[in-house]
Structures are given as C-alpha cells and as structure tokens.
PDB file of N, CA and C in Angstrom:
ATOM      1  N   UNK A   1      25.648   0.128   5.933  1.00  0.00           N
ATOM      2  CA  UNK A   1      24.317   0.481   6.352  1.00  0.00           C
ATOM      3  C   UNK A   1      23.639  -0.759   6.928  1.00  0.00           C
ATOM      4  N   UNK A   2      22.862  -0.483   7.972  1.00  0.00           N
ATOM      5  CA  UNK A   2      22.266  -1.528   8.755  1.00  0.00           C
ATOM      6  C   UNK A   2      20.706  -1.794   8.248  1.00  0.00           C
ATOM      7  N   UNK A   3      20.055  -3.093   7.097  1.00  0.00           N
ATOM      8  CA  UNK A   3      18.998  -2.875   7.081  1.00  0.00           C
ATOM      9  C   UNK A   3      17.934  -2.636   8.294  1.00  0.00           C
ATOM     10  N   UNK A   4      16.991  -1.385   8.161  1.00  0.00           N
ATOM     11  CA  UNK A   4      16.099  -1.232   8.946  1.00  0.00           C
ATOM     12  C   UNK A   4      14.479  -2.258   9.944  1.00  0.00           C
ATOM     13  N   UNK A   5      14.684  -3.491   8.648  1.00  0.00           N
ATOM     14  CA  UNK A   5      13.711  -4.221   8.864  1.00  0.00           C
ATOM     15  C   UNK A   5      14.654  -5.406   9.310  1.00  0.00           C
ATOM     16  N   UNK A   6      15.417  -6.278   8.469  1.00  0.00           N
ATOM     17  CA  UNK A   6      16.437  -7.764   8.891  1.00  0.00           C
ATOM     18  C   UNK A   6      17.699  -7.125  10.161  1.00  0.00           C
ATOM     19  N   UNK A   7      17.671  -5.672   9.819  1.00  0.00           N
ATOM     20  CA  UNK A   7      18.881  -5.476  10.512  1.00  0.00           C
ATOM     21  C   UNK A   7      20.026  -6.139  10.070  1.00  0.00           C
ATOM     22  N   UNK A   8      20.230  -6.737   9.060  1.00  0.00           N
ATOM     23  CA  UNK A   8      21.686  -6.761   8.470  1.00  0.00           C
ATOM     24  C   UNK A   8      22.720  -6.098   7.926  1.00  0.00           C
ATOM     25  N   UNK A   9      23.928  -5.942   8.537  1.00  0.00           N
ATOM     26  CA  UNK A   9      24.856  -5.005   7.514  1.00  0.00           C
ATOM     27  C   UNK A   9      24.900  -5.404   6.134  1.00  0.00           C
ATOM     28  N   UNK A  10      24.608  -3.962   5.514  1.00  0.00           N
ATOM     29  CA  UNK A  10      24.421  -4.360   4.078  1.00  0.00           C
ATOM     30  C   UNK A  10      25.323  -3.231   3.067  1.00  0.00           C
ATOM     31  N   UNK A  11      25.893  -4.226   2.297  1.00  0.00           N
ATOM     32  CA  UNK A  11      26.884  -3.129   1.666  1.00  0.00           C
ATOM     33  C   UNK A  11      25.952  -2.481   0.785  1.00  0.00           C
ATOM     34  N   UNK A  12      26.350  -1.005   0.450  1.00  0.00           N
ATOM     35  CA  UNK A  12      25.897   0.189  -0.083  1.00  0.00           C
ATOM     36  C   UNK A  12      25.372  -0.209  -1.666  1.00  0.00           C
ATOM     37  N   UNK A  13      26.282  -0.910  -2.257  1.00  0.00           N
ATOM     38  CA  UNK A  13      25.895  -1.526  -3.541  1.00  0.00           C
ATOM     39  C   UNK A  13      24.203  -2.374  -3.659  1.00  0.00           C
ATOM     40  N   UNK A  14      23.732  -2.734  -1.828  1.00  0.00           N
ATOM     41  CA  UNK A  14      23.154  -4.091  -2.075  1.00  0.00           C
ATOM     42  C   UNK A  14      21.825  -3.274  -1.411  1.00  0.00           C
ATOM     43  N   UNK A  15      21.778  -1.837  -1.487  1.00  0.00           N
ATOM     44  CA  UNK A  15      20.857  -0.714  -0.527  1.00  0.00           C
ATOM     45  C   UNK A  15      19.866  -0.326  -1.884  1.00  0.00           C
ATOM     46  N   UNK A  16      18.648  -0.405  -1.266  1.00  0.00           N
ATOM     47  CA  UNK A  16      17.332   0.322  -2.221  1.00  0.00           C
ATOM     48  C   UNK A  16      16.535   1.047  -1.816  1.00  0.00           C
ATOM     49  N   UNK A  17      16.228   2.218  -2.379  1.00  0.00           N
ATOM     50  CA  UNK A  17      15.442   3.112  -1.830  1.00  0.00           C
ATOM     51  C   UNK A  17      13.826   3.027  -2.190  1.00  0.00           C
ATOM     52  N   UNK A  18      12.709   3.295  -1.303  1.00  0.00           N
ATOM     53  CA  UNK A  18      11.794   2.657  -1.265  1.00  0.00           C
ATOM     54  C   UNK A  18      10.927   4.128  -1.285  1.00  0.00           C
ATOM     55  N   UNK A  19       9.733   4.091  -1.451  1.00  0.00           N
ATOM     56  CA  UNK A  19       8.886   5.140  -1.025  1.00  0.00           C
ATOM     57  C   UNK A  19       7.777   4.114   0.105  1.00  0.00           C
ATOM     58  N   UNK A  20       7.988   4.952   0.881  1.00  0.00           N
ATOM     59  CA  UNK A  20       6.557   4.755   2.070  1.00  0.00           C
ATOM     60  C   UNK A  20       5.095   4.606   1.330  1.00  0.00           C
ATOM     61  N   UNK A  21       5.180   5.857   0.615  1.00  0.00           N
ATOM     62  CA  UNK A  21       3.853   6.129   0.085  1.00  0.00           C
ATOM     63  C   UNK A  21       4.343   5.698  -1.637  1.00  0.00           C
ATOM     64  N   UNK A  22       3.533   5.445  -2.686  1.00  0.00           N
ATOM     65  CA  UNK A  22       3.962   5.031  -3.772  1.00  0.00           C
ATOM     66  C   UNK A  22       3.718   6.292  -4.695  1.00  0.00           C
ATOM     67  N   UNK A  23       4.879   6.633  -5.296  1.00  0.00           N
ATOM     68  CA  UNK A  23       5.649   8.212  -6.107  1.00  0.00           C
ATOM     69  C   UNK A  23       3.918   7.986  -6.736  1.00  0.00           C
ATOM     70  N   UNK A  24       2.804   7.284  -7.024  1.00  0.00           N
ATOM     71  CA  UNK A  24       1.827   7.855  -7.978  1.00  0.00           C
ATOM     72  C   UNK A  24       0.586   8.207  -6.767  1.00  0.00           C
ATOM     73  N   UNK A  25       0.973   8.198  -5.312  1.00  0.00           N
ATOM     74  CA  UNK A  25       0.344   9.008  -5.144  1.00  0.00           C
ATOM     75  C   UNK A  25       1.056   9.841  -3.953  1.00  0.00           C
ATOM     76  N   UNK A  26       1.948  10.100  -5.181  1.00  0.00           N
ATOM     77  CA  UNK A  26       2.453  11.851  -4.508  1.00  0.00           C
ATOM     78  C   UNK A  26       3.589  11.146  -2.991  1.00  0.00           C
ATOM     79  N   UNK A  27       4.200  10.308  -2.666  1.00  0.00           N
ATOM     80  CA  UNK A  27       4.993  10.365  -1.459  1.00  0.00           C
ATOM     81  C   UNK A  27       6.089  10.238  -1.757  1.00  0.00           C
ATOM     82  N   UNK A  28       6.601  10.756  -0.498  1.00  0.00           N
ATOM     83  CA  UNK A  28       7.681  11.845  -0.728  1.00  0.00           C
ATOM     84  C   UNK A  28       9.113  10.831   0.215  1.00  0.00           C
ATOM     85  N   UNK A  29       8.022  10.672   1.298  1.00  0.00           N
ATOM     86  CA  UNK A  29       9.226  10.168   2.601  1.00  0.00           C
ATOM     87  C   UNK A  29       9.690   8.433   2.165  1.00  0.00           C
ATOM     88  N   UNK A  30      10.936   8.407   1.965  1.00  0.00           N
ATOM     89  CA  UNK A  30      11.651   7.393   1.802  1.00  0.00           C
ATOM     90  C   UNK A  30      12.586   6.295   2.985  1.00  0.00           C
ATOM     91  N   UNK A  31      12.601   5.079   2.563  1.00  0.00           N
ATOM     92  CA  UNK A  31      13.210   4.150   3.333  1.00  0.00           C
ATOM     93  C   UNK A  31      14.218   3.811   2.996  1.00  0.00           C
ATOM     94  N   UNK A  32      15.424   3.311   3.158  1.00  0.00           N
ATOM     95  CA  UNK A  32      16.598   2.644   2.403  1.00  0.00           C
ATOM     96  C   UNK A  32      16.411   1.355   2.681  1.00  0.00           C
ATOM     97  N   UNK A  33      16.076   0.420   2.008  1.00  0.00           N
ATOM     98  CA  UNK A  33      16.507  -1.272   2.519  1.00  0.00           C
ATOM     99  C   UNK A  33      17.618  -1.901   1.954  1.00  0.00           C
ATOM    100  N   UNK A  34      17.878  -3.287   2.584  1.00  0.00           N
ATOM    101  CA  UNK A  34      18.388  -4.390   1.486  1.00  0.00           C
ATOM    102  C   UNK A  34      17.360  -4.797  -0.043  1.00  0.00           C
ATOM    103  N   UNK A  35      18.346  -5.085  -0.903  1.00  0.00           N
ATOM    104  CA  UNK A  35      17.718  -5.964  -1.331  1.00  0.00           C
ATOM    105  C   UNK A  35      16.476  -6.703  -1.517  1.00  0.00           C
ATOM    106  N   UNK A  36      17.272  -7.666  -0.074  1.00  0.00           N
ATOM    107  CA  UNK A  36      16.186  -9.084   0.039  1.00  0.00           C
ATOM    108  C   UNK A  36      14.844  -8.723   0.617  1.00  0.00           C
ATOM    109  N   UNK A  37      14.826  -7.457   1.284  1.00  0.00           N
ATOM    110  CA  UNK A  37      13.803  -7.077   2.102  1.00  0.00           C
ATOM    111  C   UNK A  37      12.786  -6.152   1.324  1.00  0.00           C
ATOM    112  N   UNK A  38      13.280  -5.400   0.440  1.00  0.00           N
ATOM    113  CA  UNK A  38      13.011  -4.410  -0.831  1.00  0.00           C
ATOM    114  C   UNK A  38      11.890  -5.458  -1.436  1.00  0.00           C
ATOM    115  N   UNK A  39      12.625  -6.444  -1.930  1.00  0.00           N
ATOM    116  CA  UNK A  39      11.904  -7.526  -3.257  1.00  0.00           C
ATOM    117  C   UNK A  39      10.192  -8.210  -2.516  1.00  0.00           C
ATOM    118  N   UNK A  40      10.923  -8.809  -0.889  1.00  0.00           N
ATOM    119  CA  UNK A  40       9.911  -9.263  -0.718  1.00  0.00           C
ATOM    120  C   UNK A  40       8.669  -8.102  -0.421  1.00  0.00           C
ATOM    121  N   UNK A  41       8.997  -7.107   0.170  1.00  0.00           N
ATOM    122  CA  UNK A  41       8.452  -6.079   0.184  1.00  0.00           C
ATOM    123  C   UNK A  41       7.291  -5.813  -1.120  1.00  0.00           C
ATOM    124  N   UNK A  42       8.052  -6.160  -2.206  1.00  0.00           N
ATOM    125  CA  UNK A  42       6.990  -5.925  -3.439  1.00  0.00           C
ATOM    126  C   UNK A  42       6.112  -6.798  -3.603  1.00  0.00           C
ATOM    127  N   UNK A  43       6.705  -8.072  -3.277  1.00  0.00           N
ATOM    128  CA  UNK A  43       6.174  -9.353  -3.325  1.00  0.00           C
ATOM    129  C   UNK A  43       4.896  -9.259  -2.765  1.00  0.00           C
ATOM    130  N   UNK A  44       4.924  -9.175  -1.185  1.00  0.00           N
ATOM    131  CA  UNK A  44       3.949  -9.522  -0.374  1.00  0.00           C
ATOM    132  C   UNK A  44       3.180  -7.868  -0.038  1.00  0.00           C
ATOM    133  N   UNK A  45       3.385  -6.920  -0.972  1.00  0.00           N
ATOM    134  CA  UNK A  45       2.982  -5.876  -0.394  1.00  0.00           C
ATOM    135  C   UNK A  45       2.454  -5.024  -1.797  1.00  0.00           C
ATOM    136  N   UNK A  46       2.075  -5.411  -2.797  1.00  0.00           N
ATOM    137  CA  UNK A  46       2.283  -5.026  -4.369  1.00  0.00           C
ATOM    138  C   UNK A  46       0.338  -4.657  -4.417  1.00  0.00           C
ATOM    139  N   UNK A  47      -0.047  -4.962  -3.960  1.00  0.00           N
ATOM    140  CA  UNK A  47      -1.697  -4.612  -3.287  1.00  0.00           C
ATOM    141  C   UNK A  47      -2.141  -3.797  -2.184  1.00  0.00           C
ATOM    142  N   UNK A  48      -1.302  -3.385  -1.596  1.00  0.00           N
ATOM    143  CA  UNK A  48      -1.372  -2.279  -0.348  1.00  0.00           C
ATOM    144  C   UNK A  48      -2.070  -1.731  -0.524  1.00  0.00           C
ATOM    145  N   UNK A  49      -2.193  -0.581  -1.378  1.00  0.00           N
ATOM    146  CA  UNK A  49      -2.822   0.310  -1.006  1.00  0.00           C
ATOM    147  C   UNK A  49      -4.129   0.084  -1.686  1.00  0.00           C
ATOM    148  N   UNK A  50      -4.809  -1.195  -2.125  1.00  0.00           N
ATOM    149  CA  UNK A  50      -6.067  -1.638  -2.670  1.00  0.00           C
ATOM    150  C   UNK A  50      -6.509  -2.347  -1.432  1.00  0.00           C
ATOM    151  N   UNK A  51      -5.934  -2.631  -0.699  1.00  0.00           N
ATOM    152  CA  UNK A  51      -6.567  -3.714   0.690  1.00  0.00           C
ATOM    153  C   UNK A  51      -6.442  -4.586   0.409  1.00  0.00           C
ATOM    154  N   UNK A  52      -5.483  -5.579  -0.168  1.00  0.00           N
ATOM    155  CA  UNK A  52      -5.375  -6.726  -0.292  1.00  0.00           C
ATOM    156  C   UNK A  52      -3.788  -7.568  -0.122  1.00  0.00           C
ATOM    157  N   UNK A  53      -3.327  -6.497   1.132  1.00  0.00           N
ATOM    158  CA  UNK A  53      -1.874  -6.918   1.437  1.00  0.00           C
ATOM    159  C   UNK A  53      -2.091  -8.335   2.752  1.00  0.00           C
ATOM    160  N   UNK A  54      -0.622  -8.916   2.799  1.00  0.00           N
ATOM    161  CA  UNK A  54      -0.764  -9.890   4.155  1.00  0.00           C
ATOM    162  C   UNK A  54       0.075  -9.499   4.813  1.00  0.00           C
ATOM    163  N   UNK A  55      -0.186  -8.497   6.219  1.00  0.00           N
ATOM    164  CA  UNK A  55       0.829  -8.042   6.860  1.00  0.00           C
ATOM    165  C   UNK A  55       2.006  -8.963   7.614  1.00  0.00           C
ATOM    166  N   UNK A  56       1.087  -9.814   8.343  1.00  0.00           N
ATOM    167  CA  UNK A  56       1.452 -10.992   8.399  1.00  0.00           C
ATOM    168  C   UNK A  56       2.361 -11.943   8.370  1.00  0.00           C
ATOM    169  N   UNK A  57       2.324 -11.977   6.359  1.00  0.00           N
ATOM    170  CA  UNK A  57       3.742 -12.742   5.974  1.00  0.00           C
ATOM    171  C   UNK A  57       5.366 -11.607   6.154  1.00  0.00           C
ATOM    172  N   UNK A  58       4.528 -10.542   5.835  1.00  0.00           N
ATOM    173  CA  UNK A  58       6.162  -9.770   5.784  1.00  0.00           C
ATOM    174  C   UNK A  58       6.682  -9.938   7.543  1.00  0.00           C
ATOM    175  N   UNK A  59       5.586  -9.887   8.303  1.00  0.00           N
ATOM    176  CA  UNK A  59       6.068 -10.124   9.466  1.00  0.00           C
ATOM    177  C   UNK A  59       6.813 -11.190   9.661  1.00  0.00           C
ATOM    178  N   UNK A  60       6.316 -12.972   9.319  1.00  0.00           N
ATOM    179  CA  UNK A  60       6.972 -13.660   9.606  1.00  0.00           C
ATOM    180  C   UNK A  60       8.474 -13.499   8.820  1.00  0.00           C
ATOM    181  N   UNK A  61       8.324 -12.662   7.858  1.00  0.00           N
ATOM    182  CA  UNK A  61       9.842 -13.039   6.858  1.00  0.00           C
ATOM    183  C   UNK A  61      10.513 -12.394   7.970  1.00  0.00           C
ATOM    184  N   UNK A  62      10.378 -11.557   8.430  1.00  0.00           N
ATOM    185  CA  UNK A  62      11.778 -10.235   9.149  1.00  0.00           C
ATOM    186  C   UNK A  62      11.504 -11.456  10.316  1.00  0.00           C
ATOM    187  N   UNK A  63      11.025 -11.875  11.040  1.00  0.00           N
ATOM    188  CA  UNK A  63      11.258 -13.072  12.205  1.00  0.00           C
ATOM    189  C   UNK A  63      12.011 -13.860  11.825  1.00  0.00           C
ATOM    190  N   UNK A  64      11.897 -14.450  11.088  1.00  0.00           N
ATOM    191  CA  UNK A  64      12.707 -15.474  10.264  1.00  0.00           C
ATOM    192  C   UNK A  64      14.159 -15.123   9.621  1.00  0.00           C
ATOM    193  N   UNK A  65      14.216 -14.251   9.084  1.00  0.00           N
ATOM    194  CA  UNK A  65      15.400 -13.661   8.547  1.00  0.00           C
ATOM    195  C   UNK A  65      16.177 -13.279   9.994  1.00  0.00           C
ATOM    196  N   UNK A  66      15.519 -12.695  10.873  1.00  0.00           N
ATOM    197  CA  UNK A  66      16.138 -11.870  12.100  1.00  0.00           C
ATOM    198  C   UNK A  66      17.119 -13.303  12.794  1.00  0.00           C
ATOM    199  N   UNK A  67      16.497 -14.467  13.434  1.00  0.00           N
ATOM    200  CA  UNK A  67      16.403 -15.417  13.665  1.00  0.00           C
ATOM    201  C   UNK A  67      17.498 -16.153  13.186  1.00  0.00           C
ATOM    202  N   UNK A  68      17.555 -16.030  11.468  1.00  0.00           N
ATOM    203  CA  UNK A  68      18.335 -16.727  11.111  1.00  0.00           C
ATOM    204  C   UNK A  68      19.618 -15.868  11.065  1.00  0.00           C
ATOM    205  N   UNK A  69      19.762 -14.949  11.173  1.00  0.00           N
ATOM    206  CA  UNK A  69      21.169 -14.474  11.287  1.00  0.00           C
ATOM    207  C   UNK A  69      21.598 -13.504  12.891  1.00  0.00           C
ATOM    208  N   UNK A  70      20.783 -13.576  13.180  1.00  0.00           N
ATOM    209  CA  UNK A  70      20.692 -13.123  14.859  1.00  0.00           C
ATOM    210  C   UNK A  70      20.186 -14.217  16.109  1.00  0.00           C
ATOM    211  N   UNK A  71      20.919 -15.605  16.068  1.00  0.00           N
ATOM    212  CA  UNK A  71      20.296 -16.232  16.838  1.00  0.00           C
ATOM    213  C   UNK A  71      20.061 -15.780  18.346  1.00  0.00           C
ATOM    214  N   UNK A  72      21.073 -14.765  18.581  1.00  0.00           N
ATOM    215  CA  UNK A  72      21.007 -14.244  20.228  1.00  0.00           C
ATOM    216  C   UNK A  72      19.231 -13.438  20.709  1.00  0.00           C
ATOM    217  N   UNK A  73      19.193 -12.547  19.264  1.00  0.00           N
ATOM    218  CA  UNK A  73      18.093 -12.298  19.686  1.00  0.00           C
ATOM    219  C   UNK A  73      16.636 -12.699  19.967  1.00  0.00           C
TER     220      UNK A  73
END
C-alpha cells in the first residue's frame, strides 16, 4: 500500500486506519496511513476539532518526508 500523504510503500503490517471525523463524533469515512504519518497526525492534530491545530506543521512534515525519500520530486 502506497501511503496517501508521504506516498511511501508501506507494508500492510506498518498501515493504520484513521477516521476523518473522530468515532465520538459519529464519523464514519476512513483513511489508511503509515505509521509515521498516523502518529504525527495525532501529534500535531490532537486539537482539531477545538481550533487549536497547526496545519502548517503537518504540511511541512509530508514536504519533508516527500523530499527526503522522493528527491526527483
């Protein structure tokens, strides 16, 4: 499976399923990530839905991650 955000092949063992919306309020539609992208995801995103996320940093991580293993792109 190809993560959706780093775009890395990621073996099936190393895949997490995410909710878009958070299961306590009611969402349904799901993401599969890595891992590494999952965690920071919680990290920098664990305030969302209070208004107090930094879109920002998750942006620079997937630049950075992309970057570092996709130099072509």
């Amino acid at each position: 499976m190809k993560c959706p955000f780093c775009r890395r092949e990621t073996p099936e063992n190393f895949v997490e399923k995410h909710h878009l919306t958070p299961k306590y309020k009611k969402g349904k539609e799901v993401i599969y990530l890595c891992c590494d992208c999952g965690d920071q995801i919680h990290l920098l995103f664990s305030n969302f839905y209070n208004g107090s996320c930094n879109k920002e940093e998750l942006k620079e991580y997937i630049k950075n991650v992309r970057k570092k293993y996709y130099a072509k792109e």
